[in-house]
Protein backbone atom coordinates (compact mmCIF):
# COMPACT_ATOMS: atom_id res chain seq x y z
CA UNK A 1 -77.02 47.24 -55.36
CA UNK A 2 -74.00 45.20 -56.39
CA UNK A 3 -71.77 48.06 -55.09
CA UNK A 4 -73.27 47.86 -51.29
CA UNK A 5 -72.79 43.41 -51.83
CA UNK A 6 -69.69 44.12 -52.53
CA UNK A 7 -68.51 46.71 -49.18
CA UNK A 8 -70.54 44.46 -46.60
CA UNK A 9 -68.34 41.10 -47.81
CA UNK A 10 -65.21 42.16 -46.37
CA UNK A 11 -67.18 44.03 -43.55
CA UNK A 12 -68.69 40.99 -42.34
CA UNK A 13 -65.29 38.74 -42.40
CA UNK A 14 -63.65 41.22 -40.72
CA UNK A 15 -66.60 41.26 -37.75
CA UNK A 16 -66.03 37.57 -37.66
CA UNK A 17 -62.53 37.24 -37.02
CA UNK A 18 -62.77 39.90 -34.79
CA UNK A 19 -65.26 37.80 -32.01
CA UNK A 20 -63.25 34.88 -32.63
CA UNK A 21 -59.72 36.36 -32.17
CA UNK A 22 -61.76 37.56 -28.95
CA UNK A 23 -62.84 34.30 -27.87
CA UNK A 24 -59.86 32.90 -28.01
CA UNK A 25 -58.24 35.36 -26.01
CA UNK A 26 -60.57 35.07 -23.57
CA UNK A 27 -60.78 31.37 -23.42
CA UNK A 28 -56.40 30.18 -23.86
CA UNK A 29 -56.11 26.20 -24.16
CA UNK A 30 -54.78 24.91 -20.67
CA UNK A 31 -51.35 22.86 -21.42
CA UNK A 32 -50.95 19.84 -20.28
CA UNK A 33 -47.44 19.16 -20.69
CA UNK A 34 -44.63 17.42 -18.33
CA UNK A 35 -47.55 16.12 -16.10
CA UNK A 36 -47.37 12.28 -15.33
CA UNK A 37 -50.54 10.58 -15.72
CA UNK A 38 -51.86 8.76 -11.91
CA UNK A 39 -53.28 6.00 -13.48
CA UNK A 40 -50.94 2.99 -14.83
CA UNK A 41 -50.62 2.25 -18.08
CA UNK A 42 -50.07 -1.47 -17.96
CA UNK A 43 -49.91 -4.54 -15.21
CA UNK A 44 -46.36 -5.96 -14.68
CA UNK A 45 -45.40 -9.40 -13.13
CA UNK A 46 -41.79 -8.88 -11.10
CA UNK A 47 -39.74 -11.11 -9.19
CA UNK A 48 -38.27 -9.90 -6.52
CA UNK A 49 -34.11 -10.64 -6.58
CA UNK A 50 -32.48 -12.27 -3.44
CA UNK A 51 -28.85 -14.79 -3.16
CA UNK A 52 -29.24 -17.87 -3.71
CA UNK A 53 -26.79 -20.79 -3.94
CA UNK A 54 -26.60 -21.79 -7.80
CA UNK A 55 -25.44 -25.14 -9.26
CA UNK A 56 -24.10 -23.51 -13.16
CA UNK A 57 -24.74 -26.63 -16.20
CA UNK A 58 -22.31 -26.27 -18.86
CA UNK A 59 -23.55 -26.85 -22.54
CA UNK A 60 -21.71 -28.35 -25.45
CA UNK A 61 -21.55 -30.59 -27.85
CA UNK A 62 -19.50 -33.30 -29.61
CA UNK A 63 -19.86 -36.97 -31.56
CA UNK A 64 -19.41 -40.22 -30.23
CA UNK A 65 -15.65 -41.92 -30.86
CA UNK A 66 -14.72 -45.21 -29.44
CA UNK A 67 -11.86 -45.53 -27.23
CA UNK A 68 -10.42 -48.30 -28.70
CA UNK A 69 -10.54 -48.54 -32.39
CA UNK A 70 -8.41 -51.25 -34.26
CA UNK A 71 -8.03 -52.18 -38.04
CA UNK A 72 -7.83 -56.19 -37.73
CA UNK A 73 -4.82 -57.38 -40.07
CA UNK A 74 -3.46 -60.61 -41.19
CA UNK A 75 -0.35 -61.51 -39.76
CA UNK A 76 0.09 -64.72 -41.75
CA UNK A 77 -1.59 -65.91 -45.32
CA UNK A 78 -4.38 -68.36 -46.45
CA UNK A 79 -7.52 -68.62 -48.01
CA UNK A 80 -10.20 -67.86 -45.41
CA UNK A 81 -11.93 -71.08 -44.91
CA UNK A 82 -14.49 -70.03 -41.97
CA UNK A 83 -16.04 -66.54 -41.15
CA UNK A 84 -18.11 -67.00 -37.91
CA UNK A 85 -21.50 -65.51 -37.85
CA UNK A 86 -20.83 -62.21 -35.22
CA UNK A 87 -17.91 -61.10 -38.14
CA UNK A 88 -20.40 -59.04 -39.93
CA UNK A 89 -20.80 -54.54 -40.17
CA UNK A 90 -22.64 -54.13 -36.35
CA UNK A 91 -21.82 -57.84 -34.73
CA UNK A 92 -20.71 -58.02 -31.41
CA UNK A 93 -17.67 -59.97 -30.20
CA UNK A 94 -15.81 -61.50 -27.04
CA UNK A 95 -12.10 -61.48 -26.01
CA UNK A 96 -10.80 -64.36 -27.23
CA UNK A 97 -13.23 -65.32 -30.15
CA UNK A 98 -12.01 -67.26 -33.49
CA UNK A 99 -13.59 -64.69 -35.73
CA UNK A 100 -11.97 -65.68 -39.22
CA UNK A 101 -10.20 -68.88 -40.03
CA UNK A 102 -7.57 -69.40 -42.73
CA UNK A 103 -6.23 -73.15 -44.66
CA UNK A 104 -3.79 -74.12 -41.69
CA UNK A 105 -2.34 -77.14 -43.82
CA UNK A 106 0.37 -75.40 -45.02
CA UNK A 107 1.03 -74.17 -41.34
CA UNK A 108 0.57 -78.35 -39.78
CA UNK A 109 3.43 -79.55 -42.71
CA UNK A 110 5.33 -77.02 -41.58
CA UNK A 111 4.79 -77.58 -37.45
CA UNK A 112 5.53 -81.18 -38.45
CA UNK A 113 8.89 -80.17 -40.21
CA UNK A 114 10.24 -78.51 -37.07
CA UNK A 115 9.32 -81.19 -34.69
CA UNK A 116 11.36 -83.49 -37.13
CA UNK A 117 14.46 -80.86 -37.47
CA UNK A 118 14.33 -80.43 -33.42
CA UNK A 119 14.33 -84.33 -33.00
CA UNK A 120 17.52 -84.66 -35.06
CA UNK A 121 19.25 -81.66 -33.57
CA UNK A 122 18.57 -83.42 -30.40
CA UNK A 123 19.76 -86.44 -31.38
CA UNK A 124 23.11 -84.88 -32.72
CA UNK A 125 23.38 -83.06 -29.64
CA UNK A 126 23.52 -86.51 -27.70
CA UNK A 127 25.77 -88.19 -29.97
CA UNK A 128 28.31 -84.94 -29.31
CA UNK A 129 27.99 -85.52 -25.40
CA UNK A 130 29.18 -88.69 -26.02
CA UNK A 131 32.23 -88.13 -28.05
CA UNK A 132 33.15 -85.25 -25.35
CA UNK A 133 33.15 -88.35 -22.49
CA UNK A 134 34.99 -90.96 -24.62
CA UNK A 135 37.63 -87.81 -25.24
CA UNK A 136 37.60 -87.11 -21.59
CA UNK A 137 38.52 -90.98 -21.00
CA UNK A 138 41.10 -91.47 -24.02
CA UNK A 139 42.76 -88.52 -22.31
CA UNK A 140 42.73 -89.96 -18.86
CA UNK A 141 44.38 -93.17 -20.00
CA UNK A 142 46.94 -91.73 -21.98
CA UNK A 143 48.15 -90.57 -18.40
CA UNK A 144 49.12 -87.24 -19.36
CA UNK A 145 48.71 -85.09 -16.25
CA UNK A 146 48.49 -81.53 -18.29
CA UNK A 147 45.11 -80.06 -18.59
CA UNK A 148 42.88 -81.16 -21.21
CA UNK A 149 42.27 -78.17 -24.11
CA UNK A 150 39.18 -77.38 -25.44
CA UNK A 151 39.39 -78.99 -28.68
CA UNK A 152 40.57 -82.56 -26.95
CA UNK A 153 37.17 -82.21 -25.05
CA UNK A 154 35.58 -81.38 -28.29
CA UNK A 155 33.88 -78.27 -26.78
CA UNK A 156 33.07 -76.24 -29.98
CA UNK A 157 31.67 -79.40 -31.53
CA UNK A 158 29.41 -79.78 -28.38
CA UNK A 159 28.69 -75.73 -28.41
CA UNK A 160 26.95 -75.67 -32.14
CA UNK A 161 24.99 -79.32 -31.59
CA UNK A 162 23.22 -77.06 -28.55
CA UNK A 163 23.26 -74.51 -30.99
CA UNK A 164 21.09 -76.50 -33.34
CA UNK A 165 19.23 -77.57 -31.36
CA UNK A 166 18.19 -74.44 -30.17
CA UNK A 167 17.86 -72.78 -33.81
CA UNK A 168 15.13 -75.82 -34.09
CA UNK A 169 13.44 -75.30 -31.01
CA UNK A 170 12.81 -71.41 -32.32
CA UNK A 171 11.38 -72.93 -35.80
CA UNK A 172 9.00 -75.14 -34.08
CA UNK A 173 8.07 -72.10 -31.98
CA UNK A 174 7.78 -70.10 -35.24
CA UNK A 175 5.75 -72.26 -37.16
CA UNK A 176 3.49 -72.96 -33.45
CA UNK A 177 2.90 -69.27 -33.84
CA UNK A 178 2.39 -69.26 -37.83
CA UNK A 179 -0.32 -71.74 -36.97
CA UNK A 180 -1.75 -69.92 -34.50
CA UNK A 181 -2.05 -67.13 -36.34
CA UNK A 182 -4.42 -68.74 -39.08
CA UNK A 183 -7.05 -67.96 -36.68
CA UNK A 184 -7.69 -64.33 -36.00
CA UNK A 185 -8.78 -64.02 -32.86
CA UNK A 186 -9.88 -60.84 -31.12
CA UNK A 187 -7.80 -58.84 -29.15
CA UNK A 188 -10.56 -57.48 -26.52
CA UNK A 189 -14.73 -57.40 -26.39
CA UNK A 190 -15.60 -55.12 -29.31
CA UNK A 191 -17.70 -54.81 -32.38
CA UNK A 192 -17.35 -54.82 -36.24
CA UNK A 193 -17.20 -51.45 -37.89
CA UNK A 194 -16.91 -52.34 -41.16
CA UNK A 195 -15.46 -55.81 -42.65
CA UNK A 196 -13.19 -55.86 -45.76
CA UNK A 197 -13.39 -59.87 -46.52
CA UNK A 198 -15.56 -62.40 -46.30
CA UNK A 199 -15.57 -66.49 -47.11
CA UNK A 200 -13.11 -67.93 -49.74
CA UNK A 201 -10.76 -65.26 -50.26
CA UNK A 202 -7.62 -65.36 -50.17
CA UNK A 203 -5.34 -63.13 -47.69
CA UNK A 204 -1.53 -62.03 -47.79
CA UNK A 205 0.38 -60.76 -44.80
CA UNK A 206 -1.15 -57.66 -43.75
CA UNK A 207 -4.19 -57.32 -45.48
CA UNK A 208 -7.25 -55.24 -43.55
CA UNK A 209 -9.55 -57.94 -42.77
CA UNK A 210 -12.07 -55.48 -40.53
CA UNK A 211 -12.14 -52.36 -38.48
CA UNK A 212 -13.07 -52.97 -35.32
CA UNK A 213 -14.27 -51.09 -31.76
CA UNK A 214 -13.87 -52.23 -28.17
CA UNK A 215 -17.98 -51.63 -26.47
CA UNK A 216 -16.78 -51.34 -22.97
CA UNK A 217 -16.40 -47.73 -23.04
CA UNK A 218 -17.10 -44.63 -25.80
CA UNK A 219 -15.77 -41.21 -25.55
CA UNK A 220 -17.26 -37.50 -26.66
CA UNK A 221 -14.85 -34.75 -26.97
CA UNK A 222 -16.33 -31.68 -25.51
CA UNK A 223 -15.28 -28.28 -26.37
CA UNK A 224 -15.65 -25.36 -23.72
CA UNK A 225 -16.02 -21.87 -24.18
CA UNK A 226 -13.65 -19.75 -22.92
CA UNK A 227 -16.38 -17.73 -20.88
CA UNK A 228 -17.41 -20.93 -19.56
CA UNK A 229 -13.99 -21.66 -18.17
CA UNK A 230 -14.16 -19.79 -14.72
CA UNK A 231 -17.02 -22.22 -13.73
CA UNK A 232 -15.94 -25.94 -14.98
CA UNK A 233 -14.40 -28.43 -12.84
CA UNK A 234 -11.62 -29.63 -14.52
CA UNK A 235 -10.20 -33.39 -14.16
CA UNK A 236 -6.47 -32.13 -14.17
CA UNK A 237 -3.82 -34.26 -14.27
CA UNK A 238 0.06 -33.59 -12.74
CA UNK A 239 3.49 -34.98 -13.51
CA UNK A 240 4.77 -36.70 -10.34
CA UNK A 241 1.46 -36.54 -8.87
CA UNK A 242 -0.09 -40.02 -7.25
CA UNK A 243 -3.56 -38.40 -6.77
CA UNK A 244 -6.43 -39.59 -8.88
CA UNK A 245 -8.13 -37.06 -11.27
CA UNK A 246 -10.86 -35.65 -10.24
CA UNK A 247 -14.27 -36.87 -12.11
CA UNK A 248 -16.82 -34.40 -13.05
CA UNK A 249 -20.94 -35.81 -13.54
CA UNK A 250 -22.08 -35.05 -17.56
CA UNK A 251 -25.88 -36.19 -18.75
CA UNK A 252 -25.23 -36.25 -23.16
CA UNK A 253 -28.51 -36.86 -24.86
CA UNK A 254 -29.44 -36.78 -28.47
CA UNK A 255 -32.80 -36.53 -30.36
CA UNK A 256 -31.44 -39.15 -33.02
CA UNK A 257 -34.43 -41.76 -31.99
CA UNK A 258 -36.78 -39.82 -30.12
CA UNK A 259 -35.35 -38.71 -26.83
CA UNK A 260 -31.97 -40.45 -25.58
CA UNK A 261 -30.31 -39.81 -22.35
CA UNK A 262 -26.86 -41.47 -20.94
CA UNK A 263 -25.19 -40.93 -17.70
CA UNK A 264 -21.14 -40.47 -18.56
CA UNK A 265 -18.26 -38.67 -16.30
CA UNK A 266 -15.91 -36.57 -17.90
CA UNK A 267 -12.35 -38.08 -16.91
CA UNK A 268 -9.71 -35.92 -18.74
CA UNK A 269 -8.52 -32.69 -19.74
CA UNK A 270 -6.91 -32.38 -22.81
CA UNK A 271 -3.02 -31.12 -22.98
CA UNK A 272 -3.27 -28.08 -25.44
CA UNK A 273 -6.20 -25.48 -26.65
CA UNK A 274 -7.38 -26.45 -29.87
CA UNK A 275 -5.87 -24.34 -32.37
CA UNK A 276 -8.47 -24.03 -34.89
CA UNK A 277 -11.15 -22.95 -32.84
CA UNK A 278 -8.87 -21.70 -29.36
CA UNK A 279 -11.25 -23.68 -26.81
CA UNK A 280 -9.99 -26.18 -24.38
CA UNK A 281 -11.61 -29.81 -24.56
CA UNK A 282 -12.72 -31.97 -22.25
CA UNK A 283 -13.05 -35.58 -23.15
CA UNK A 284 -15.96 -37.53 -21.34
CA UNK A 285 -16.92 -41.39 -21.45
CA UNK A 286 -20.09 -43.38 -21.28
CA UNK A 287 -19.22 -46.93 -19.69
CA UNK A 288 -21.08 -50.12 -21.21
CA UNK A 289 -22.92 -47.99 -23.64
CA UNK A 290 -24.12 -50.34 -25.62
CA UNK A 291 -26.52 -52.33 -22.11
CA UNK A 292 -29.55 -51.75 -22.75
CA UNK A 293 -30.24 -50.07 -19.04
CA UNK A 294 -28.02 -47.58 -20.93
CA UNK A 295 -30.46 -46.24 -23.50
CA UNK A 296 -34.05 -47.81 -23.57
CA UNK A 297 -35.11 -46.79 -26.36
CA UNK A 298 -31.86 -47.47 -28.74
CA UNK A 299 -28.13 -48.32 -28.59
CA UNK A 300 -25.75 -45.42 -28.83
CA UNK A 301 -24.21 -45.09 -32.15
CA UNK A 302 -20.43 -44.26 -32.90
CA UNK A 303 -20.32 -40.67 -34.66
CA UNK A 304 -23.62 -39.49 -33.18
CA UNK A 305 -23.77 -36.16 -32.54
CA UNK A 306 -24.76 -35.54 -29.30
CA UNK A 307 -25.29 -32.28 -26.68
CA UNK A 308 -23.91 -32.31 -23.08
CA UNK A 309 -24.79 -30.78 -19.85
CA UNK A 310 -21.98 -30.79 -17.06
CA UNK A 311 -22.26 -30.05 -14.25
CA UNK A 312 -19.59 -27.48 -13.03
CA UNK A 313 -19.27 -25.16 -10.17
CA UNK A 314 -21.72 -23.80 -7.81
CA UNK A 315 -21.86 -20.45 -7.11
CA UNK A 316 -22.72 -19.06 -3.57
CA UNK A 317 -24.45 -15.96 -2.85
CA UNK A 318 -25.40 -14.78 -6.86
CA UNK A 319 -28.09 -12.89 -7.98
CA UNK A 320 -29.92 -15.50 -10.78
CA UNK A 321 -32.46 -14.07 -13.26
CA UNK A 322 -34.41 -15.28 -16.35
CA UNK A 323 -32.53 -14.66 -19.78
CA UNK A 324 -36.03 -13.42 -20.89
CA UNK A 325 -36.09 -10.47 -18.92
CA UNK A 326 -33.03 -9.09 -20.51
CA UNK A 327 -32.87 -7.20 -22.97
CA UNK A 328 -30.27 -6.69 -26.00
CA UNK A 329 -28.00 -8.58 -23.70
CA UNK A 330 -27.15 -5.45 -21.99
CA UNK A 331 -29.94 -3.90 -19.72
CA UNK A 332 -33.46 -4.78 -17.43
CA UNK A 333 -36.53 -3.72 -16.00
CA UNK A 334 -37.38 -2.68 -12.34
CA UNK A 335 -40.06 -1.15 -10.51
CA UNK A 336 -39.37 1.70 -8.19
CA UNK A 337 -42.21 2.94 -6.28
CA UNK A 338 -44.63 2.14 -9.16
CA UNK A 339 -42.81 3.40 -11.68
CA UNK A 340 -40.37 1.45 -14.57
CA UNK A 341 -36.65 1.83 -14.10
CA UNK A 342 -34.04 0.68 -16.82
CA UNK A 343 -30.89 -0.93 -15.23
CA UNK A 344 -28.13 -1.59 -17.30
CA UNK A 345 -26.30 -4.73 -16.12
CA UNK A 346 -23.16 -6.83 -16.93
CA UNK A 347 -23.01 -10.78 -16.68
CA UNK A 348 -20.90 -12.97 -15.26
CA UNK A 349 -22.70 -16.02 -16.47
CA UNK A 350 -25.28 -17.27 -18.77
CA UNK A 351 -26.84 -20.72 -20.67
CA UNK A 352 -29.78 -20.69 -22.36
CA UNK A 353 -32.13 -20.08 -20.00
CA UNK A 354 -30.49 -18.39 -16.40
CA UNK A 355 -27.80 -15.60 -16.11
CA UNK A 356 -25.57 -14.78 -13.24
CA UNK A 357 -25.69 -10.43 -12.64
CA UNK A 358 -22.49 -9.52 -11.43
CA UNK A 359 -22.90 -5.50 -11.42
CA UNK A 360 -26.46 -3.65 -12.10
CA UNK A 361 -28.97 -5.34 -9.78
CA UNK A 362 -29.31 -5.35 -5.55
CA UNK A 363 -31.06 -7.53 -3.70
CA UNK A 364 -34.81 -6.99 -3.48
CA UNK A 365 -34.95 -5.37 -6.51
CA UNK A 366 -38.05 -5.69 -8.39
CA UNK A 367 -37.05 -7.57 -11.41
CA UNK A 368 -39.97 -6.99 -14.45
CA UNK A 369 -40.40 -10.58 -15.73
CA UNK A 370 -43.08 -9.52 -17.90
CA UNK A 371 -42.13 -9.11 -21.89
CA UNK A 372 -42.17 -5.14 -22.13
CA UNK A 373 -43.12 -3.84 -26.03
CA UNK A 374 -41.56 -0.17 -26.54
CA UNK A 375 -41.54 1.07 -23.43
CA UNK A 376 -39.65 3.84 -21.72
CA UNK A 377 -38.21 4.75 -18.58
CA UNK A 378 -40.33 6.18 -15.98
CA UNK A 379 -43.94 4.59 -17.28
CA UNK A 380 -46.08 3.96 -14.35
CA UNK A 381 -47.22 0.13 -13.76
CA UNK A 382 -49.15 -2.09 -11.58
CA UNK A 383 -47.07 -4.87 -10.37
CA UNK A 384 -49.41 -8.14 -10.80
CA UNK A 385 -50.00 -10.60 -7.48
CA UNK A 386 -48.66 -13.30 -9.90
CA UNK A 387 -47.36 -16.06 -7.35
CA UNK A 388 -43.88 -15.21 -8.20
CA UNK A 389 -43.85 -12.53 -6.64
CA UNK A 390 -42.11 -12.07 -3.24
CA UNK A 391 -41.87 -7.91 -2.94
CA UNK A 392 -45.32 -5.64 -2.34
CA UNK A 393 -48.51 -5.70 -4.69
């Protein structure tokens, strides 16, 4: 019994592959291989490309300098006897105000000492005119027809008595000046940057008494990139050239306090490319920074760093598209009859947001404005009737 088990095993697997070797000749899988599916795979959102006239905004950046900035020195010395309230880290000053006053008595004796040294030099002087007419007259009646000589007239004598009395006239200037100087007055509308004495001390000649900044105008220095270059209107400058540079509109806004805006016009080119970073700069001003139409919610600051958007050329007939829809910096998205197409383009321009195409893309080329995952080439798509749109459904 066990022998016949044993003969109809292998019998039986053999009649088994046999039917299904012969089903599955009879019945080959169909392959479906290099055929495109109808149906789209996903819904796109395009934007169809036409020229348009664009107005480029160049970015950069840069911290606020005045355009004045002074260190206030001591041109005479004295123990400060008065500091007025406004000469303080922050206070704001006028042309022409007494900010610190020094001991002037030593200054008054010696005003007082020139007055008296001028009044004798004068008198001297007048005493000499008259010797010089009583010489003229002895002459005259010793009735010597020759020529009187200078030293009968007594000229040199009557030279150095003008002499001294101008040498005394100078000292009273001097010490008029001297005086004048014990007050130090400031040199133009401005504010204190920092102060290096206060009430009581006591100054030499030349000793820092503050720093100080005029308000009427700051200044940002802006660098540009070099790709930037072809598009920036430059406020150029020319030897032997009466005509007025030309001013260029720049919004600068910080995030310091919130959100800070000023209006500013950039008014010079600098001379030579920086070379530490080889960009050119630009230098732009904000005038009366410190009104407070200027910035409503706080005073610009000197040294704040601050962004700026200015406005350069504009650019006729250009084909402008999202930065978003390209991608790796090199390539895009359009839709050909239903189907994807990858375009691979080159730039002329781009800012954060907007590029300029200069070879790659046509007009009325269906841009895909949609973010695409991994996609390839060729994938068939519905384009969406977002409002966008301008080309077919």
């Amino acid at each position: 019994m066990k022998k016949i088990q044993k003969i109809l095993i292998p019998v039986a697997i053999l009649a088994v592959t046999a039917i299904a070797a012969s089903f599955i000749k009879n019945n080959p899988p169909k392959s479906q291989r290099g055929k495109v599916a109808k149906t789209a795979q996903m819904t796109v959102e395009v934007k169809t490309l036409a020229l348009e006239s664009y107005s480029v905004v160049i970015e950069s950046f840069g911290t606020v300098k005045p355009r004045i900035e002074s260190v206030l020195i001591s041109q005479v010395s004295g123990q400060i006897t008065d500091v007025r309230d406004q000469f303080r880290e922050g206070g704001f000053f006028e042309q022409g105000d007494v900010l610190i006053t020094l001991d002037d008595r030593d200054y008054l004796a010696e005003k007082k000492i020139a007055q008296a040294s001028l009044m004798s030099a004068k008198q001297a002087l007048l005493e000499e005119k008259a010797r010089v007419e009583q010489a003229l007259v002895d002459w005259k009646r010793l009735g010597n027809g020759d020529k009187p000589s200078a030293l009968v007239l007594r000229e040199p004598q009557l030279a150095a008595a003008k002499a001294q009395v101008l040498s005394a006239h100078a000292q009273l200037e001097k010490a008029n000046l001297a005086l004048e100087r014990s007050k130090i007055i400031a040199p133009y509308a401005g504010r204190i940057l920092k102060k290096h004495v206060d009430l009581g001390q006591v100054v030499s000649v030349n000793t820092q008494l503050a720093n100080i900044y005029a308000t009427d105008t700051v200044e940002i220095r802006l660098p540009i990139k070099n790709k930037d270059l072809d598009l920036m209107i430059f406020p150029e400058e020319y030897r032997n050239s009466k005509a007025q540079a030309q001013s260029t509109s720049v919004e600068l806004l910080s995030q310091l306090v919130s959100h800070q805006t000023w209006q500013g016009n950039v008014i010079r080119t600098e001379s030579a490319i920086d070379s530490d970073s080889q960009q050119l700069y630009i230098v732009a001003q904000i005038k009366n920074p410190f009104d407070v139409n200027q910035a409503k919610i706080a005073p610009i600051k000197i040294g704040q760093y601050v962004t700026a958007k200015i406005q350069g050329k504009k650019v006729e007939d250009a084909i402008v598209i999202p930065n978003s829809a390209i991608y790796q910096g090199s390539y895009v998205y359009i839709v050909e009859q239903g189907v994807l197409k990858r375009k691979d383009i080159q730039l002329r321009w781009q800012n954060s947001q907007d590029a300029i195409v200069s070879t790659g893309l046509k007009v009325n080329d269906n841009l895909v404005i949609t973010p695409l995952g991994q996609v390839s080439s060729g994938t068939v798509v519905n384009i969406s009737g977002h409002k966008n749109k301008r080309g077919r459904s």
